[in-house]
C-alpha atoms as a PDB file:
ATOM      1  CA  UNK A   1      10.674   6.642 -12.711  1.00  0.00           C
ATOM      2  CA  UNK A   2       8.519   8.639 -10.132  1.00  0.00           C
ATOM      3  CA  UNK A   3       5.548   7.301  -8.755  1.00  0.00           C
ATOM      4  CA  UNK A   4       2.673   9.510  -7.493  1.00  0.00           C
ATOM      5  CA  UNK A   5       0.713   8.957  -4.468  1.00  0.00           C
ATOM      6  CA  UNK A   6      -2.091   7.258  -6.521  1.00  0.00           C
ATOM      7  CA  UNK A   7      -0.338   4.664  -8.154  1.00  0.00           C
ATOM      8  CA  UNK A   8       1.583   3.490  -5.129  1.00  0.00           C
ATOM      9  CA  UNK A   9      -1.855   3.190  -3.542  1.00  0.00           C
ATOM     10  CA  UNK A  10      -3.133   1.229  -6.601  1.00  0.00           C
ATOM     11  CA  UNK A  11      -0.383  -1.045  -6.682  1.00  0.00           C
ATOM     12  CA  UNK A  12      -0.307  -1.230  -2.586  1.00  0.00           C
ATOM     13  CA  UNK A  13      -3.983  -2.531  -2.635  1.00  0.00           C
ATOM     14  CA  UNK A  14      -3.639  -4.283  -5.583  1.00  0.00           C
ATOM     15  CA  UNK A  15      -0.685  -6.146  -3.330  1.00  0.00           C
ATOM     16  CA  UNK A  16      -3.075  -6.519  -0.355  1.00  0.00           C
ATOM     17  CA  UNK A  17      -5.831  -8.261  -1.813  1.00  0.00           C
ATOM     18  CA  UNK A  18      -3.663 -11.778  -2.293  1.00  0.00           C
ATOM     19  CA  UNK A  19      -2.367 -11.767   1.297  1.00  0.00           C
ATOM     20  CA  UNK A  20      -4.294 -13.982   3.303  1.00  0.00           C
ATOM     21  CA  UNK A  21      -6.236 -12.355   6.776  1.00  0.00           C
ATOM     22  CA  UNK A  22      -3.432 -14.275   8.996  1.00  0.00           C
ATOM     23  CA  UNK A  23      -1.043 -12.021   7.253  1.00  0.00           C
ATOM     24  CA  UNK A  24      -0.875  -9.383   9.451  1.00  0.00           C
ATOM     25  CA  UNK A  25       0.225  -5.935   8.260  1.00  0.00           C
ATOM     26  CA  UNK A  26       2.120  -3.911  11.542  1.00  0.00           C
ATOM     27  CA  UNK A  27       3.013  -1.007   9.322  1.00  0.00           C
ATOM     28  CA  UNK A  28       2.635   0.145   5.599  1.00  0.00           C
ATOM     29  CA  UNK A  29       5.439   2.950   5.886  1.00  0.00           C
ATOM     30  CA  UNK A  30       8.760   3.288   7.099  1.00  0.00           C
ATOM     31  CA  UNK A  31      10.734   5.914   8.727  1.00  0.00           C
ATOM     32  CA  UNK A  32      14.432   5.742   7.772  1.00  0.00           C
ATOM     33  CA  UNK A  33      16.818   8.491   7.004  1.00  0.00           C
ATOM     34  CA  UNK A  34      16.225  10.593   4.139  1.00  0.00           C
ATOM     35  CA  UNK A  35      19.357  10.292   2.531  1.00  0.00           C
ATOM     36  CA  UNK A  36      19.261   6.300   2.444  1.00  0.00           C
ATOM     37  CA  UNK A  37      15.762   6.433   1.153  1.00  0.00           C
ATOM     38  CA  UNK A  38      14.490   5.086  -2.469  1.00  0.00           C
ATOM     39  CA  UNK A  39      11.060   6.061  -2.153  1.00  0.00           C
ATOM     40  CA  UNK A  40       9.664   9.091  -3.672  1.00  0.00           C
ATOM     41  CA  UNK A  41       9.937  12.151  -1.915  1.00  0.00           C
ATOM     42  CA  UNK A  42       6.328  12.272  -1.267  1.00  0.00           C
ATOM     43  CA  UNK A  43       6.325   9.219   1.328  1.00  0.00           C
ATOM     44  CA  UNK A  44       8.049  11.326   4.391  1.00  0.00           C
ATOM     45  CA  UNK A  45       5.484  14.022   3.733  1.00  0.00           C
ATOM     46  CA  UNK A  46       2.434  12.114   3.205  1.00  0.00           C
ATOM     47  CA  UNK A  47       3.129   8.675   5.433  1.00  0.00           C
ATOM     48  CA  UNK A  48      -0.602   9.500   7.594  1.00  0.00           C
ATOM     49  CA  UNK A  49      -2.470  10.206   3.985  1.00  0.00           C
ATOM     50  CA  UNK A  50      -0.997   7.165   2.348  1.00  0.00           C
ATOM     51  CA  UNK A  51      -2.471   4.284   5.107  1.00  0.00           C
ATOM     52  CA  UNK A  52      -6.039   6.260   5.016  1.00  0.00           C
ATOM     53  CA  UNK A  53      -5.784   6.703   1.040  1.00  0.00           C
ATOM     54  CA  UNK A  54      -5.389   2.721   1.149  1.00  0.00           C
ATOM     55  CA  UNK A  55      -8.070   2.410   3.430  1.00  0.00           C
ATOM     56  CA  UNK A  56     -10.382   4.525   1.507  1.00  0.00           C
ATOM     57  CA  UNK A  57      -9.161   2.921  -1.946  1.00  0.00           C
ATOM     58  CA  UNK A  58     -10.763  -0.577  -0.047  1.00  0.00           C
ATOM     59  CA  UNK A  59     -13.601   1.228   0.638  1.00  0.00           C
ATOM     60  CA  UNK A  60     -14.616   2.683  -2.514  1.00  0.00           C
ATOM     61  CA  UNK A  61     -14.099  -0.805  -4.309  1.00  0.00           C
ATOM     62  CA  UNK A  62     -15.375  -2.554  -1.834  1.00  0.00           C
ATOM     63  CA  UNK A  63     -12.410  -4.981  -1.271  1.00  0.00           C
ATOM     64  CA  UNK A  64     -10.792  -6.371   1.165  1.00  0.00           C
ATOM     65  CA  UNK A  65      -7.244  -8.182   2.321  1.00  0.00           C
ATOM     66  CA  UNK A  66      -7.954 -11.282   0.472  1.00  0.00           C
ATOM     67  CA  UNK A  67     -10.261 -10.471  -1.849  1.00  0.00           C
ATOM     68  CA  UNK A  68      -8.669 -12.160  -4.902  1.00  0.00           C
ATOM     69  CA  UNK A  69      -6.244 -15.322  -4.830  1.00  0.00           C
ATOM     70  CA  UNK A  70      -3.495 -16.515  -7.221  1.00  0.00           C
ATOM     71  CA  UNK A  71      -3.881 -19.722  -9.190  1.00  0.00           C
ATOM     72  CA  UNK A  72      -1.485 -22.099  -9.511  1.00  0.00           C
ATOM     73  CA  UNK A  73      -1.904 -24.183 -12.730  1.00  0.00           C
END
């Protein structure tokens, strides 16, 4: 299954809004070797657009790390 841009910043945010703000994030991307990679292809192209598409994605919804929390029941 490939995943575009989009939907890994969906499901990136989606991720960062049940981390608490003493989680601190040093980097969203990685910078292995190709060949050892499982990412999609896009990722070693598009490492700079991804971390602003993620900021922008906050933006626009106007959300933040932490925004939502899990219940336990």
């Amino acid at each position: 299954m490939k995943s575009t841009m989009d939907e890994a910043v969906a499901v990136s945010c989606d991720f960062l809004k049940h981390l608490p703000p003493e989680c601190i994030i040093y980097r969203i991307g990685g910078n292995g070797h190709p060949q050892h990679a499982i990412a999609p292809e896009w990722v070693w192209q598009k490492k700079r657009e991804f971390s602003l598409a993620i900021d922008q994605e906050f933006i626009r919804c106007q959300t933040r790390q932490r925004s939502k929390t899990f219940s336990i029941a």
